[in-house]
C-alpha atoms as a PDB file:
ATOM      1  CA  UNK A   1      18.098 -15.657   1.448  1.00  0.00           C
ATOM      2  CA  UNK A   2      16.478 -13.661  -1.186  1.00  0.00           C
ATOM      3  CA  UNK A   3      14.652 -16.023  -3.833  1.00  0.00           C
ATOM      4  CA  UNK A   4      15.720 -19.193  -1.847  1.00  0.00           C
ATOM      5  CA  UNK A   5      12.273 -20.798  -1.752  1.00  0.00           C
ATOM      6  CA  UNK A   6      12.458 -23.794   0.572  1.00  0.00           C
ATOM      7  CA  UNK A   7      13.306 -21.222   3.461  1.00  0.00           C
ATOM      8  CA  UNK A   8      10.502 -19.401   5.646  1.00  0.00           C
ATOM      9  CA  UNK A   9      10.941 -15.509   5.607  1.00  0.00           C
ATOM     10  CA  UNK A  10      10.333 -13.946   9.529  1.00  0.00           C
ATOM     11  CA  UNK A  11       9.442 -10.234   7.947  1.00  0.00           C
ATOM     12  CA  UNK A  12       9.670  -8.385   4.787  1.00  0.00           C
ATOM     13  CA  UNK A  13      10.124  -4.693   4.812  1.00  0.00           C
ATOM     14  CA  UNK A  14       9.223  -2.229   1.285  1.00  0.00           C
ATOM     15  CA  UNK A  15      10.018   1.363   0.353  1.00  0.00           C
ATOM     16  CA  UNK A  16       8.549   3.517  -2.357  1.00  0.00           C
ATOM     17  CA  UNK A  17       9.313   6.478  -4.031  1.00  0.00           C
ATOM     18  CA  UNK A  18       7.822   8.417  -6.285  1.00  0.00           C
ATOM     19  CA  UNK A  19       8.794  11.747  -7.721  1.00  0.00           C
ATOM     20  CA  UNK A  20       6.062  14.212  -6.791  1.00  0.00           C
ATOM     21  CA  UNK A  21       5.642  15.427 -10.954  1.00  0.00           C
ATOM     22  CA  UNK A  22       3.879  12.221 -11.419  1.00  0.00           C
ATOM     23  CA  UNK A  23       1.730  12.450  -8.360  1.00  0.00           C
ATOM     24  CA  UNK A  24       1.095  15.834  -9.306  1.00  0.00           C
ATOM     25  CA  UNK A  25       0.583  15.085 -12.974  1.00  0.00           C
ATOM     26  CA  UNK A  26      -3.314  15.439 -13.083  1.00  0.00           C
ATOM     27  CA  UNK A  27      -3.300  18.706 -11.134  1.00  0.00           C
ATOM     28  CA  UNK A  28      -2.917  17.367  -7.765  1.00  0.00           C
ATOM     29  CA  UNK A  29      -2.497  20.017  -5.272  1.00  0.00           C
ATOM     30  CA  UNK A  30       0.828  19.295  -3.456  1.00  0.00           C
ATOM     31  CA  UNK A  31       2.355  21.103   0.183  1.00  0.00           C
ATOM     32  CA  UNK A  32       0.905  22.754   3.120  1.00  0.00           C
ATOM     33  CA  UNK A  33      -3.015  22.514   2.807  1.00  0.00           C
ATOM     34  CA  UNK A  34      -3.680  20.071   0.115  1.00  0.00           C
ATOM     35  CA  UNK A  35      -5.141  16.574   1.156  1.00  0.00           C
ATOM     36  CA  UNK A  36      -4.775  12.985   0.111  1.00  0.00           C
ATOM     37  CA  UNK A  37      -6.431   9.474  -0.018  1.00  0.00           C
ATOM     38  CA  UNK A  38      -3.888   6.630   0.802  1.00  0.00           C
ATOM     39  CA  UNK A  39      -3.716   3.269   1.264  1.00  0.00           C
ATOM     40  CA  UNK A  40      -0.944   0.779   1.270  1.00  0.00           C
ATOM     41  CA  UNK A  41      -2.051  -3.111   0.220  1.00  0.00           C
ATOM     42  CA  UNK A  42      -0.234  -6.221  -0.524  1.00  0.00           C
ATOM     43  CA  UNK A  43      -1.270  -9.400  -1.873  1.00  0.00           C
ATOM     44  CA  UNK A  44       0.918 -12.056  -0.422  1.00  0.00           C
ATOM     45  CA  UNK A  45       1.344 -15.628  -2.058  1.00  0.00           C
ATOM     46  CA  UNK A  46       3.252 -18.114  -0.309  1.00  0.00           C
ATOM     47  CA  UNK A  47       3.750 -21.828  -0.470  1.00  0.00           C
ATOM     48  CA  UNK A  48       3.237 -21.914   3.280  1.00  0.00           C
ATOM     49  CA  UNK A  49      -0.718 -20.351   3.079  1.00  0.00           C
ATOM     50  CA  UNK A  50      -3.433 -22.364   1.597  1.00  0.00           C
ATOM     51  CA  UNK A  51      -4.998 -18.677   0.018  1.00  0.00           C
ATOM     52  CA  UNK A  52      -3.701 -15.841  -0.549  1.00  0.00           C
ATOM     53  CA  UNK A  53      -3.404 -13.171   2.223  1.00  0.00           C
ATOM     54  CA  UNK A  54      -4.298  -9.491   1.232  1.00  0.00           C
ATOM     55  CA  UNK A  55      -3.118  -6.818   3.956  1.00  0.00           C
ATOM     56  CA  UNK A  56      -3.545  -3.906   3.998  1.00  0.00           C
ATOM     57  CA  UNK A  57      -3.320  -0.200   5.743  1.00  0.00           C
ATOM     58  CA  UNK A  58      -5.898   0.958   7.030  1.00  0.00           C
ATOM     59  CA  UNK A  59      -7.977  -2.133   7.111  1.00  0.00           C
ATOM     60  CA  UNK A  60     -11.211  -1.828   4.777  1.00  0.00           C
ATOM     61  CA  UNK A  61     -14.292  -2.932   5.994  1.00  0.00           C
ATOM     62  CA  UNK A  62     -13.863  -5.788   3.692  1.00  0.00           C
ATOM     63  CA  UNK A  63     -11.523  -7.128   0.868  1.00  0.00           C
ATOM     64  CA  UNK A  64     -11.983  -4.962  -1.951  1.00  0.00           C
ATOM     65  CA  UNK A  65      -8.913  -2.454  -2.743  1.00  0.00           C
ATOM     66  CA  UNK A  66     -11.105   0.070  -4.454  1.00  0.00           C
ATOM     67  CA  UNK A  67     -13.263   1.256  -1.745  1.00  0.00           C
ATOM     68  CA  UNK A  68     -11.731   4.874  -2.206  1.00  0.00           C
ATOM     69  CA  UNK A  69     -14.019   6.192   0.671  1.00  0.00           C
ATOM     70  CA  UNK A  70     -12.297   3.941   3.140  1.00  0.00           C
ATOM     71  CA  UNK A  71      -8.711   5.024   2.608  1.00  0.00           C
ATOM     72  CA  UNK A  72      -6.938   7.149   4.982  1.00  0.00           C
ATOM     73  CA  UNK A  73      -6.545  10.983   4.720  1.00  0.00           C
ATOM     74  CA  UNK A  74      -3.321  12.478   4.492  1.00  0.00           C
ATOM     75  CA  UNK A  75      -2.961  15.688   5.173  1.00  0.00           C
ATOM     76  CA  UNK A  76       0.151  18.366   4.717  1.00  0.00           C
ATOM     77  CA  UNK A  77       0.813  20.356   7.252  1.00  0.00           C
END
């Protein structure tokens, strides 16, 4: 029931891709050895919540998507 408002969703699932030129566009270091900073974060609005909820992965000590020091580390192998 994609875009049928008056109906209550049970899950959502996303998928991203990105080609790795523009990740690597600034010089990034890319393959075995180099290391990352990730996080994934949504902002969901619904008519069912009185606020907005803002998720996110991995949690941050509090609600503020630009605490850099807090995201996870990815690391190639």
């Amino acid at each position: 029931t994609l875009n049928d408002w008056p109906d209550m969703d049970r899950g959502w699932t996303a998928e991203m891709a990105v080609p790795v030129r523009h990740l690597t566009a600034r010089g990034e270091k890319w393959g075995p050895g180099s290391r990352w900073r990730i996080m994934v974060s949504r902002y969901n609005y619904s008519r069912y919540l009185r606020n907005r909820e803002l998720s996110m992965c991995p949690p941050l000590p509090f609600s503020n998507y630009h605490l850099i020091e807090h995201y996870g580390r990815l690391v190639f192998g």
